[in-house]
PDB file of N, CA and C in Angstrom:
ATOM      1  N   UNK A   1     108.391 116.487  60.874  1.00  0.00           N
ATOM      2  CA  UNK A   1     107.220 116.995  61.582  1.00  0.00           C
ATOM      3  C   UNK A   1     107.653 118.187  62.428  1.00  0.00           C
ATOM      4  N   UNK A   2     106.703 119.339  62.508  1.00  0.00           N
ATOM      5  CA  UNK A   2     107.107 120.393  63.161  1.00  0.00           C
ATOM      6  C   UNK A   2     107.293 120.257  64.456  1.00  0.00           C
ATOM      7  N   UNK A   3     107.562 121.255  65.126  1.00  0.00           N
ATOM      8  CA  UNK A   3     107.540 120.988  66.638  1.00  0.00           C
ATOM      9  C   UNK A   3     105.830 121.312  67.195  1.00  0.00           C
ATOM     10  N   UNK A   4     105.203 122.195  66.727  1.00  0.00           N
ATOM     11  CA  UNK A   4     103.590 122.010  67.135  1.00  0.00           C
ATOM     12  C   UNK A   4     102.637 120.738  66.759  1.00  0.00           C
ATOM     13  N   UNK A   5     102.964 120.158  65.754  1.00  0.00           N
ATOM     14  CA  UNK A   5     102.726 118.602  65.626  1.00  0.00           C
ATOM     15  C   UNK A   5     103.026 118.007  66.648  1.00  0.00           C
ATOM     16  N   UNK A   6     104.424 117.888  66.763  1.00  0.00           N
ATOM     17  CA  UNK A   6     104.421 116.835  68.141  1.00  0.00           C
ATOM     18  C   UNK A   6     104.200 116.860  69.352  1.00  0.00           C
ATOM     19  N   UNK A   7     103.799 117.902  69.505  1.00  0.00           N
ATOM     20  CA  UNK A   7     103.271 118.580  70.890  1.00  0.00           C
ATOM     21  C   UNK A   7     101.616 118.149  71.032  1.00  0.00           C
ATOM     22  N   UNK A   8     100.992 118.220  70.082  1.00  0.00           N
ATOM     23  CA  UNK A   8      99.214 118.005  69.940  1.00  0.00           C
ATOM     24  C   UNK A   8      99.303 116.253  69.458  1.00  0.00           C
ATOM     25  N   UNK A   9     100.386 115.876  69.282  1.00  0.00           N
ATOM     26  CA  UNK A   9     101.015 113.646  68.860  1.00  0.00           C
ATOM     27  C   UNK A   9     100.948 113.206  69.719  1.00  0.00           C
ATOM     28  N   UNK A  10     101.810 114.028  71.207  1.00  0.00           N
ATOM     29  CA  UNK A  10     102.800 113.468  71.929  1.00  0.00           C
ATOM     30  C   UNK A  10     101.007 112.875  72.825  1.00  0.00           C
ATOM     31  N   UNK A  11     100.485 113.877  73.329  1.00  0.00           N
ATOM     32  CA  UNK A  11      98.975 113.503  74.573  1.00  0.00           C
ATOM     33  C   UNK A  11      98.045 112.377  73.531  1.00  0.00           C
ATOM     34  N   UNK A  12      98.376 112.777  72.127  1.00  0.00           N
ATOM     35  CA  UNK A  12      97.319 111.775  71.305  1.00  0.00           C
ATOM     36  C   UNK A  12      97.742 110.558  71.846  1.00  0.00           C
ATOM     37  N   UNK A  13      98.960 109.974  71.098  1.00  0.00           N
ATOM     38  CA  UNK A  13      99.319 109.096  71.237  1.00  0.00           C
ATOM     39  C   UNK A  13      99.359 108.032  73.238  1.00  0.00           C
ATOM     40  N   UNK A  14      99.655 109.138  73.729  1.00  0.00           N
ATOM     41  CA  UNK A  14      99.397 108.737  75.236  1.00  0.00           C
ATOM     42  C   UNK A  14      98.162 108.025  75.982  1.00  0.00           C
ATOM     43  N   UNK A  15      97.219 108.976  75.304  1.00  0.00           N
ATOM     44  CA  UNK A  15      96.007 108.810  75.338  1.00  0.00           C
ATOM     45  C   UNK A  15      95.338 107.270  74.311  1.00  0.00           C
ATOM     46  N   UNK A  16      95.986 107.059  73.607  1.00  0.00           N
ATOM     47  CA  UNK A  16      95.334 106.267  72.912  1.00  0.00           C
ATOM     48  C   UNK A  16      96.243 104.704  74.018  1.00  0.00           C
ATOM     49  N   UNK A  17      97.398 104.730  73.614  1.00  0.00           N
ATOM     50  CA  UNK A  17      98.050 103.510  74.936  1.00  0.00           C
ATOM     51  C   UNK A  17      96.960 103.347  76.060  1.00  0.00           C
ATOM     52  N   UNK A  18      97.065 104.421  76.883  1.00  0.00           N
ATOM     53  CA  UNK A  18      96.469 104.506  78.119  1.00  0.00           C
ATOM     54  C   UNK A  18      94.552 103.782  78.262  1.00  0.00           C
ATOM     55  N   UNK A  19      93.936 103.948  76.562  1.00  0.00           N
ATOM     56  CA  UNK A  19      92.857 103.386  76.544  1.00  0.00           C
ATOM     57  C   UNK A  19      92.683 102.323  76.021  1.00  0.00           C
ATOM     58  N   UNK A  20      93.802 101.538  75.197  1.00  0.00           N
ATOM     59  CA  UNK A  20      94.093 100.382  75.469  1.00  0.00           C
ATOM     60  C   UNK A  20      94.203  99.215  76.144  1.00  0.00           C
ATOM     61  N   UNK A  21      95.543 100.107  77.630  1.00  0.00           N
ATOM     62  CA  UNK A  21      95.627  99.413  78.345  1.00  0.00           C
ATOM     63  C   UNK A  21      95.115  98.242  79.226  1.00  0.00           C
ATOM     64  N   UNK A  22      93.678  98.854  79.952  1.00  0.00           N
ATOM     65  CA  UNK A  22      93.015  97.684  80.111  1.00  0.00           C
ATOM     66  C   UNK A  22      92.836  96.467  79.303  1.00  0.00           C
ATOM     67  N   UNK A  23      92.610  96.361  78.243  1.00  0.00           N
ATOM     68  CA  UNK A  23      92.737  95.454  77.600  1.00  0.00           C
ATOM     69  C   UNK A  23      93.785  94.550  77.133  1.00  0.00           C
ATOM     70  N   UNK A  24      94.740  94.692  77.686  1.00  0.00           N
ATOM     71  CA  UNK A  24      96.295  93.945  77.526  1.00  0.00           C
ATOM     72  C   UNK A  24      96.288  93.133  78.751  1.00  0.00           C
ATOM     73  N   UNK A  25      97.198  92.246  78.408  1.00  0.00           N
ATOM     74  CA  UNK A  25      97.371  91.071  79.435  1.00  0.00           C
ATOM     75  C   UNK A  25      98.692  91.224  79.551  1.00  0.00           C
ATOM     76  N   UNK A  26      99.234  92.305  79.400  1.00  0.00           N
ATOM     77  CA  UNK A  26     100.777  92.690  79.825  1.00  0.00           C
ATOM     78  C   UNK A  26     101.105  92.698  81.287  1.00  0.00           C
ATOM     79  N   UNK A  27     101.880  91.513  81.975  1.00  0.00           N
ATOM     80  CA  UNK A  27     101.978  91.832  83.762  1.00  0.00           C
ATOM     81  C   UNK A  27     103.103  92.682  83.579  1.00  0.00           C
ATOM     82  N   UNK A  28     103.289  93.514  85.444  1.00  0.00           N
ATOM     83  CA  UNK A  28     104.172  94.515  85.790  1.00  0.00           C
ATOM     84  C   UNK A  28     103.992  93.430  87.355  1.00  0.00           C
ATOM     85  N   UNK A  29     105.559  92.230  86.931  1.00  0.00           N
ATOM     86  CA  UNK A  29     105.532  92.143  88.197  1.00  0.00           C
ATOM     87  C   UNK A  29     105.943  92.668  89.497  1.00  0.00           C
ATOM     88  N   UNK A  30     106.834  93.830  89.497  1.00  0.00           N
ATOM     89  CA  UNK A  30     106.980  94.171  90.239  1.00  0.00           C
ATOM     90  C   UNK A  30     105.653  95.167  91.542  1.00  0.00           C
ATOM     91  N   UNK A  31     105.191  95.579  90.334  1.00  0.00           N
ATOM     92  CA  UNK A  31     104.036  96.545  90.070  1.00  0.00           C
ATOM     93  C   UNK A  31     102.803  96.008  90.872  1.00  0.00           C
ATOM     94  N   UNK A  32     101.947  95.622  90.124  1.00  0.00           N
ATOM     95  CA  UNK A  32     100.711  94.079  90.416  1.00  0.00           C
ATOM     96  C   UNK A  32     101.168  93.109  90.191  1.00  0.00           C
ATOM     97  N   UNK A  33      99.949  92.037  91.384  1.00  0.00           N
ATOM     98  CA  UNK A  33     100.334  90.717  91.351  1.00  0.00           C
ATOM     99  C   UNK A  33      99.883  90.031  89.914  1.00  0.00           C
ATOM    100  N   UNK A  34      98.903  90.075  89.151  1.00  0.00           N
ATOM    101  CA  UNK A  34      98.682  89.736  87.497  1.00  0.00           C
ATOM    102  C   UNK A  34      98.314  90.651  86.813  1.00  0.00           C
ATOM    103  N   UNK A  35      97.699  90.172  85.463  1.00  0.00           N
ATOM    104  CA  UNK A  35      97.841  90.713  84.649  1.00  0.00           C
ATOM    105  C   UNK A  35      97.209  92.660  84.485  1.00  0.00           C
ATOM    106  N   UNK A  36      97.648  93.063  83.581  1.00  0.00           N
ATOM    107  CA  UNK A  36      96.492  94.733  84.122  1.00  0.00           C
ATOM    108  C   UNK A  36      95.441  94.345  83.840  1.00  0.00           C
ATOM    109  N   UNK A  37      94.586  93.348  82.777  1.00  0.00           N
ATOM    110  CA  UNK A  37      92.917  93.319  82.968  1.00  0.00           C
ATOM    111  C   UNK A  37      92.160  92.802  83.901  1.00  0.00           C
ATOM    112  N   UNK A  38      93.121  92.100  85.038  1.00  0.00           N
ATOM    113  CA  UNK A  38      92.583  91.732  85.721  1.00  0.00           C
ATOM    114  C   UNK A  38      91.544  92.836  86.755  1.00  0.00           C
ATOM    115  N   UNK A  39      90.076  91.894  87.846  1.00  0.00           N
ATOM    116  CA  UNK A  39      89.505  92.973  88.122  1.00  0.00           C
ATOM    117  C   UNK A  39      90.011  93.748  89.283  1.00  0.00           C
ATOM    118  N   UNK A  40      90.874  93.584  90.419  1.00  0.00           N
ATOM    119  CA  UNK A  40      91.591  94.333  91.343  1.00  0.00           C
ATOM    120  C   UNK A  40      92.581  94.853  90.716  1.00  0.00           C
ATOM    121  N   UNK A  41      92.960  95.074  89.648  1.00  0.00           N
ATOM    122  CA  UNK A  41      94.106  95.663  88.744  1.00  0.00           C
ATOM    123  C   UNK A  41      93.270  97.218  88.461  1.00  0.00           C
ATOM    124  N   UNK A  42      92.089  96.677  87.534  1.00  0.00           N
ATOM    125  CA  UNK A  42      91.511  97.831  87.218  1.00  0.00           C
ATOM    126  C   UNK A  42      90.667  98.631  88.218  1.00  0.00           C
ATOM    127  N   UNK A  43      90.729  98.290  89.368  1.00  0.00           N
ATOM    128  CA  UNK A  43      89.653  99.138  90.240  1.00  0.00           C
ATOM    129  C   UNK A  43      90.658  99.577  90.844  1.00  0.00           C
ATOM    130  N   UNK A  44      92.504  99.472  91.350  1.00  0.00           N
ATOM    131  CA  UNK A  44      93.029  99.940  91.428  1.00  0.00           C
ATOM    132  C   UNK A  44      93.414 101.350  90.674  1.00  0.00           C
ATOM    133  N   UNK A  45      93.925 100.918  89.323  1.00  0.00           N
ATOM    134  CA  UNK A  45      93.593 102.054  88.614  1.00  0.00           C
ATOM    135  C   UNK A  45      93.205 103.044  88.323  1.00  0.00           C
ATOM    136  N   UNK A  46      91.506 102.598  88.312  1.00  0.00           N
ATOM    137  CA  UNK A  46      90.587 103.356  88.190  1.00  0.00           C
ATOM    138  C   UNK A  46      90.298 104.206  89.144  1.00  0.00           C
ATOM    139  N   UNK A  47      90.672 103.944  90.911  1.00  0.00           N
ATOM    140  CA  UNK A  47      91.118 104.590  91.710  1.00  0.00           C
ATOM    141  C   UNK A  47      92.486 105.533  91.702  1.00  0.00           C
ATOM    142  N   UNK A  48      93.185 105.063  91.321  1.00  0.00           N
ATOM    143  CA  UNK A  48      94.332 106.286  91.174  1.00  0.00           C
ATOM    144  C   UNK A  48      93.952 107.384  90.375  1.00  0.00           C
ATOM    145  N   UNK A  49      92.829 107.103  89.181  1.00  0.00           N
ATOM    146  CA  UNK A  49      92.535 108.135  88.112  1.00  0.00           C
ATOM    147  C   UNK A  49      91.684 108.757  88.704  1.00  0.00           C
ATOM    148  N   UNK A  50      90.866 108.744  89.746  1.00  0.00           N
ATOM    149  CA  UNK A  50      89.832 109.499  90.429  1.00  0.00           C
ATOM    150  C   UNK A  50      90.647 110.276  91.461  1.00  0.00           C
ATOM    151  N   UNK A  51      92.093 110.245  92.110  1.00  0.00           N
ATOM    152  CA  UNK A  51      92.019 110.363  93.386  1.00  0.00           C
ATOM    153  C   UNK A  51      93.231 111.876  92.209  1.00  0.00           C
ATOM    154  N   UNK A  52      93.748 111.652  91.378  1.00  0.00           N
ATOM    155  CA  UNK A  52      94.791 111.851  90.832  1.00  0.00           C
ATOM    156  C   UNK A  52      93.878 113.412  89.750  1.00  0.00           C
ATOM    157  N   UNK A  53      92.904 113.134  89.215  1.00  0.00           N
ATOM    158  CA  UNK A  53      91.971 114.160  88.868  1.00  0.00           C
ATOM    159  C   UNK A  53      91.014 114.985  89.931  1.00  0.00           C
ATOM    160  N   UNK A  54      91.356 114.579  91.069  1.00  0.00           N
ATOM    161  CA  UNK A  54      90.632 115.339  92.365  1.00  0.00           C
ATOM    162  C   UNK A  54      92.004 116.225  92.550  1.00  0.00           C
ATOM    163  N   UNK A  55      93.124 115.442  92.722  1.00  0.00           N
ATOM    164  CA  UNK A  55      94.596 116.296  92.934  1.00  0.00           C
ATOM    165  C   UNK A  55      95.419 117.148  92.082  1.00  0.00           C
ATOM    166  N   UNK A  56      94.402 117.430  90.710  1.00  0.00           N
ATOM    167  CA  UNK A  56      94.647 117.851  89.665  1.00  0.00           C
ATOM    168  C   UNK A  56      93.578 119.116  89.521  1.00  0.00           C
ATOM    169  N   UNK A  57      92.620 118.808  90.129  1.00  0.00           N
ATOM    170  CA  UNK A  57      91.544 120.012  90.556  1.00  0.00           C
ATOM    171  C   UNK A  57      92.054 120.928  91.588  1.00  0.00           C
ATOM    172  N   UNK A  58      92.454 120.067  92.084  1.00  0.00           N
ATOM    173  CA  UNK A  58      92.911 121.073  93.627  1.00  0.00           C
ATOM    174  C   UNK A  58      94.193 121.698  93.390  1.00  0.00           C
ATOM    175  N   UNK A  59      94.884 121.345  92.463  1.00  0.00           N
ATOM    176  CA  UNK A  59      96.302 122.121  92.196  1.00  0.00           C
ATOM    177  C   UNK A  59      95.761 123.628  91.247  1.00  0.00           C
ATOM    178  N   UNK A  60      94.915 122.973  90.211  1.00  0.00           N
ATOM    179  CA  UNK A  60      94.190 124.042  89.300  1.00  0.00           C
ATOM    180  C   UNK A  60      93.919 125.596  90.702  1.00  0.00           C
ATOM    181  N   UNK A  61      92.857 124.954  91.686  1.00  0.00           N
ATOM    182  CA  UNK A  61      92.302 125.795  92.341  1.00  0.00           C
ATOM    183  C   UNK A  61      93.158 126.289  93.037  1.00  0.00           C
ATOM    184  N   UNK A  62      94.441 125.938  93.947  1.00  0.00           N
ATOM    185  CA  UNK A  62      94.746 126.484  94.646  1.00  0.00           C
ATOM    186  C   UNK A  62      96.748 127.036  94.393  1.00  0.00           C
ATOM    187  N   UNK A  63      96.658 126.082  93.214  1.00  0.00           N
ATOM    188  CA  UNK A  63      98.302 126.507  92.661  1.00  0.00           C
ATOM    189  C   UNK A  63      98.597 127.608  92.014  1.00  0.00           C
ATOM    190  N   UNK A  64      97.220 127.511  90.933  1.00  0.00           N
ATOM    191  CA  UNK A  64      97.813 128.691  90.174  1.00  0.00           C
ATOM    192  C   UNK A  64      96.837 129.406  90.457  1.00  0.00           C
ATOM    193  N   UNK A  65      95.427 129.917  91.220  1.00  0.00           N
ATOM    194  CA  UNK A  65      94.501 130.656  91.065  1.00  0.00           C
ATOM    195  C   UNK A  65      94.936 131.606  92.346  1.00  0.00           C
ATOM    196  N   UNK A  66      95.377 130.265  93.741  1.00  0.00           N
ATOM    197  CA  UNK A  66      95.657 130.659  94.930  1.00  0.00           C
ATOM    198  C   UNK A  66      94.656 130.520  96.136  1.00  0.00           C
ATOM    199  N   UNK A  67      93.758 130.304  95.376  1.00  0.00           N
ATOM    200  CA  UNK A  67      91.963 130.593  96.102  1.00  0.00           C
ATOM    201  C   UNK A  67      92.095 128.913  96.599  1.00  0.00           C
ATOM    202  N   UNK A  68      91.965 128.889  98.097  1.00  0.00           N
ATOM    203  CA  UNK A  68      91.698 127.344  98.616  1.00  0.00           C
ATOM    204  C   UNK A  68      90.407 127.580  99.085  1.00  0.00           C
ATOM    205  N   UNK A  69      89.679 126.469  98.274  1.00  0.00           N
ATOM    206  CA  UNK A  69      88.305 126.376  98.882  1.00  0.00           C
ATOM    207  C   UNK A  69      88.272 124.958  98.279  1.00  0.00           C
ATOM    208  N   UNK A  70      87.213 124.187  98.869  1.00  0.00           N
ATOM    209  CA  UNK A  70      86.998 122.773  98.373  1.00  0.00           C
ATOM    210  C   UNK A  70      85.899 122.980  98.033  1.00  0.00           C
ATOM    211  N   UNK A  71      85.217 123.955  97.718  1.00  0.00           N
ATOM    212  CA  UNK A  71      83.773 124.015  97.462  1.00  0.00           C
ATOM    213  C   UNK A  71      83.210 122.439  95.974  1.00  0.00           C
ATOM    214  N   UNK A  72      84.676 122.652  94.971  1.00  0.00           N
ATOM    215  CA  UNK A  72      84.741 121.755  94.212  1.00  0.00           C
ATOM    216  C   UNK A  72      84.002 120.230  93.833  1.00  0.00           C
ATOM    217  N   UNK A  73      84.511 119.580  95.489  1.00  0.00           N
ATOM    218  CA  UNK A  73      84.194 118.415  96.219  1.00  0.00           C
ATOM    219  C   UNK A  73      82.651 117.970  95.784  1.00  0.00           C
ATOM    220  N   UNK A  74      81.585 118.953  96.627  1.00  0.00           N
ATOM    221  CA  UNK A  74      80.304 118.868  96.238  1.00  0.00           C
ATOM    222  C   UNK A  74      80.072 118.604  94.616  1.00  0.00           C
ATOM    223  N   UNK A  75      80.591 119.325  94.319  1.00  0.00           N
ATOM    224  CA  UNK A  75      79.922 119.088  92.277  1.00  0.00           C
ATOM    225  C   UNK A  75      80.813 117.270  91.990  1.00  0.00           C
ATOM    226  N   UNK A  76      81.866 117.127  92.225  1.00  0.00           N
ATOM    227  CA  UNK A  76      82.225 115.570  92.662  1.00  0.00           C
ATOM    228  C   UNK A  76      81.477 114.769  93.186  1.00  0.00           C
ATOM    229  N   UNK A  77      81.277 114.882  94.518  1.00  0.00           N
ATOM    230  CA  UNK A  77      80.572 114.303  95.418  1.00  0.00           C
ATOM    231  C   UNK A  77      79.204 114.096  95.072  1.00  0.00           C
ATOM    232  N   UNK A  78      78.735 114.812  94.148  1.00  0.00           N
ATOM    233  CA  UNK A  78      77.564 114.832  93.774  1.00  0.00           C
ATOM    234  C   UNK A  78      77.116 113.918  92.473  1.00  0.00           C
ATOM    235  N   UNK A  79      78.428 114.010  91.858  1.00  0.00           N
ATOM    236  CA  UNK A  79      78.334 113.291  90.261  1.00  0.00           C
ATOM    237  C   UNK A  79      78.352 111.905  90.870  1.00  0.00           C
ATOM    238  N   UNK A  80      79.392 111.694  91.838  1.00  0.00           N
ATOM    239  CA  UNK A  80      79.372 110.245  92.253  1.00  0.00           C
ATOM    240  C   UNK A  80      78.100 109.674  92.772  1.00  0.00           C
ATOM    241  N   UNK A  81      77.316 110.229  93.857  1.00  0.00           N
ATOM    242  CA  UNK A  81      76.546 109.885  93.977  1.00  0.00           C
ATOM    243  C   UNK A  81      74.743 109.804  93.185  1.00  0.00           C
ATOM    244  N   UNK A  82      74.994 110.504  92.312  1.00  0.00           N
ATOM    245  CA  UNK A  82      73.729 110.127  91.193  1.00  0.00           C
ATOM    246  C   UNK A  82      74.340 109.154  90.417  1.00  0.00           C
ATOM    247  N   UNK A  83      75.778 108.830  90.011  1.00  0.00           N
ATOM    248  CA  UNK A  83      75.926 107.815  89.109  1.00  0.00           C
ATOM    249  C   UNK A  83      75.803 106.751  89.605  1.00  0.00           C
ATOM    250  N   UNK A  84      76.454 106.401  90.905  1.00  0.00           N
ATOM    251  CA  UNK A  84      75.687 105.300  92.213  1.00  0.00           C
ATOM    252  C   UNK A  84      74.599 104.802  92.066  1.00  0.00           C
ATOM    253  N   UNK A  85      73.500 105.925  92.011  1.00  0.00           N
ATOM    254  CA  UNK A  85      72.211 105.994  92.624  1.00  0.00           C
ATOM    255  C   UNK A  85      71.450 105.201  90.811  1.00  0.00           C
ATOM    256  N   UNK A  86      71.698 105.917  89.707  1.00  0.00           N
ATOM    257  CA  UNK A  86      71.337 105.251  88.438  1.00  0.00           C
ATOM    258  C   UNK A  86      72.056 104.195  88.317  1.00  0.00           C
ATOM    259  N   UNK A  87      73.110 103.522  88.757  1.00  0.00           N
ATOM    260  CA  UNK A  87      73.666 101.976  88.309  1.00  0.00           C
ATOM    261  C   UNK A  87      73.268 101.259  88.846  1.00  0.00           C
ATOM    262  N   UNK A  88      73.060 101.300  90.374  1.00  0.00           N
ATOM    263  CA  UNK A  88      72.392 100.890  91.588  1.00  0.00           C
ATOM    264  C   UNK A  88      71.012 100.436  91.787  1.00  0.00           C
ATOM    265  N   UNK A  89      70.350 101.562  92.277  1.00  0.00           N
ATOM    266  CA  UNK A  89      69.231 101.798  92.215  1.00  0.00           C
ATOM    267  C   UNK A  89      68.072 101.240  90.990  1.00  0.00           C
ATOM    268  N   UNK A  90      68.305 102.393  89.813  1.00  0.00           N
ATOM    269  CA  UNK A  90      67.581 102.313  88.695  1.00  0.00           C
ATOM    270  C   UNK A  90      67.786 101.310  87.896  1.00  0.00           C
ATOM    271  N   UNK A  91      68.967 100.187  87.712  1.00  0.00           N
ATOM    272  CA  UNK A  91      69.436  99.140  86.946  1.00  0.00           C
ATOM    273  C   UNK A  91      69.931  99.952  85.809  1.00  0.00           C
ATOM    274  N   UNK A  92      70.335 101.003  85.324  1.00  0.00           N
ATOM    275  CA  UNK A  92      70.485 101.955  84.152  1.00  0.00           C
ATOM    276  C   UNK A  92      71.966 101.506  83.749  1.00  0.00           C
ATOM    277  N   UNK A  93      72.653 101.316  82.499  1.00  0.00           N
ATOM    278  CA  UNK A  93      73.904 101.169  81.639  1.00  0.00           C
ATOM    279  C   UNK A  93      74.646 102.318  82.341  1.00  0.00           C
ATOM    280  N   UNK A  94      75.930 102.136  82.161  1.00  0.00           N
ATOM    281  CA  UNK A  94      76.921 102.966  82.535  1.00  0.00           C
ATOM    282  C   UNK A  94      76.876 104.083  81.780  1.00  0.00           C
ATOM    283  N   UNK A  95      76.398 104.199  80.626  1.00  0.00           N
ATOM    284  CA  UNK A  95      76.294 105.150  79.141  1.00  0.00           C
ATOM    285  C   UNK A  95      75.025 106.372  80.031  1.00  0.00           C
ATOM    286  N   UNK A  96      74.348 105.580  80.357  1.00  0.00           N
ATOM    287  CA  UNK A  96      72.955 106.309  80.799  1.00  0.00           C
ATOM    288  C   UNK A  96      73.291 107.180  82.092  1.00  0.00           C
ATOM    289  N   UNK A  97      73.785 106.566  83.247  1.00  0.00           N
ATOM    290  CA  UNK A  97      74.262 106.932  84.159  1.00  0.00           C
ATOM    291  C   UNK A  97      74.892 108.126  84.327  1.00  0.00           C
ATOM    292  N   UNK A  98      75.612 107.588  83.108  1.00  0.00           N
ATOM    293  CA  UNK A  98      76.602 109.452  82.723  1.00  0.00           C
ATOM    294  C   UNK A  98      76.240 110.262  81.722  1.00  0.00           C
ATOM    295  N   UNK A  99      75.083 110.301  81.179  1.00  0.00           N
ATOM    296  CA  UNK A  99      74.297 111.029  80.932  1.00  0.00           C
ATOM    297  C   UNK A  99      73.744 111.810  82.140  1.00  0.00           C
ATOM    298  N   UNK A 100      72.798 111.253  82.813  1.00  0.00           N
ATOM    299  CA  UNK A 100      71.981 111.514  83.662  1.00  0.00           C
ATOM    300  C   UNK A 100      72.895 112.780  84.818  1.00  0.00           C
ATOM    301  N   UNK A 101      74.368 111.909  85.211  1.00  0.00           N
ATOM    302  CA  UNK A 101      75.398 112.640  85.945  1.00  0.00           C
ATOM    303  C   UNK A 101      75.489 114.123  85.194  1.00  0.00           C
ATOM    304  N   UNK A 102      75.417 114.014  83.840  1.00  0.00           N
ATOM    305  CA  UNK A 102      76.282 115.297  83.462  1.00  0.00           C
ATOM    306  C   UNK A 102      74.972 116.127  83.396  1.00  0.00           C
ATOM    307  N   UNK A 103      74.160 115.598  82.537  1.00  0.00           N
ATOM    308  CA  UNK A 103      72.385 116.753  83.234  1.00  0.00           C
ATOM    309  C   UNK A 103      72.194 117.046  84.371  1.00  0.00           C
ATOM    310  N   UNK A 104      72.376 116.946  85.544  1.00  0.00           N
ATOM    311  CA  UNK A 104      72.513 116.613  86.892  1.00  0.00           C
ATOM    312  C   UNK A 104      73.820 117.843  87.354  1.00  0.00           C
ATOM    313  N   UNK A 105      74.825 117.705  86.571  1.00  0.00           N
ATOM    314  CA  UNK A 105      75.968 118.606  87.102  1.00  0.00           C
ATOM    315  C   UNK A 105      75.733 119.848  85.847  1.00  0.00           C
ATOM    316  N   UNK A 106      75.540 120.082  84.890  1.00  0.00           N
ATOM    317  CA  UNK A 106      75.119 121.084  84.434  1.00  0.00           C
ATOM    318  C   UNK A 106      73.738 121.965  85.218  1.00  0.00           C
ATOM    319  N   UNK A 107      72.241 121.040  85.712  1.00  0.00           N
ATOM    320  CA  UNK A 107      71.739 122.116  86.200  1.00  0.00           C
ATOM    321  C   UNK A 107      71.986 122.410  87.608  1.00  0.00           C
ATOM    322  N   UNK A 108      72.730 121.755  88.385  1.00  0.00           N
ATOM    323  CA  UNK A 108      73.105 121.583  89.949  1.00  0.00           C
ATOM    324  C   UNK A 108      73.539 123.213  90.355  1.00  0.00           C
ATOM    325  N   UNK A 109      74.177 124.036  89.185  1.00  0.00           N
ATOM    326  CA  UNK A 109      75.101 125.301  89.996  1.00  0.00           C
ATOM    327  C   UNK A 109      73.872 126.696  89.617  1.00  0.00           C
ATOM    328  N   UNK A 110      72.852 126.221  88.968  1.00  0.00           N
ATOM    329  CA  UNK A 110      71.575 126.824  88.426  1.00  0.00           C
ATOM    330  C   UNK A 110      70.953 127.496  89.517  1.00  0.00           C
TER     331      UNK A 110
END
């Protein structure tokens, strides 16, 4: 396999583990106290992946562009709170929710 193959393998393959994962009953005892499907396992997680793609925005904006502004936050802050507001509120599927979020953040900068 070439070397540009394994370069476009290497995130496939990562990516596919990583969406797995929840679904394994593999413990890390050192790590968490049980298993990863458990539900304080995954809201852990699922918190590191939010806090970790906010710190991944902000490197974008201010590492390599140079420009510090958090203006960012709001279009965040905003997705979170309509997806809140449809899971919550409206009783709406998670599927729907993020629909609604991404119509919502497409006409928001309009």
């Amino acid at each position: 396999m070439n070397r540009m193959g394994v370069r476009w393998l290497t995130p496939l393959v990562v990516l596919v583990v990583l969406a797995l994962l929840p679904y394994s009953t593999l413990r890390i005892p050192g790590l968490f106290d049980g298993v990863l499907n458990s539900p304080g396992t995954l809201q852990l997680l699922a918190l590191c992946l939010v806090f970790g793609g906010v710190a991944l925005s902000f490197d974008l904006l201010f590492g390599f562009t140079g420009l510090l502004s958090f203006g960012h936050a709001l279009y965040f802050a905003a997705g979170t709170y309509v997806a809140n507001l449809a899971l919550t509120e409206l009783g709406w599927g998670l599927g729907a929710a993020i629909a609604l979020t991404t119509v919502v953040g497409v006409l928001l900068p309009c």
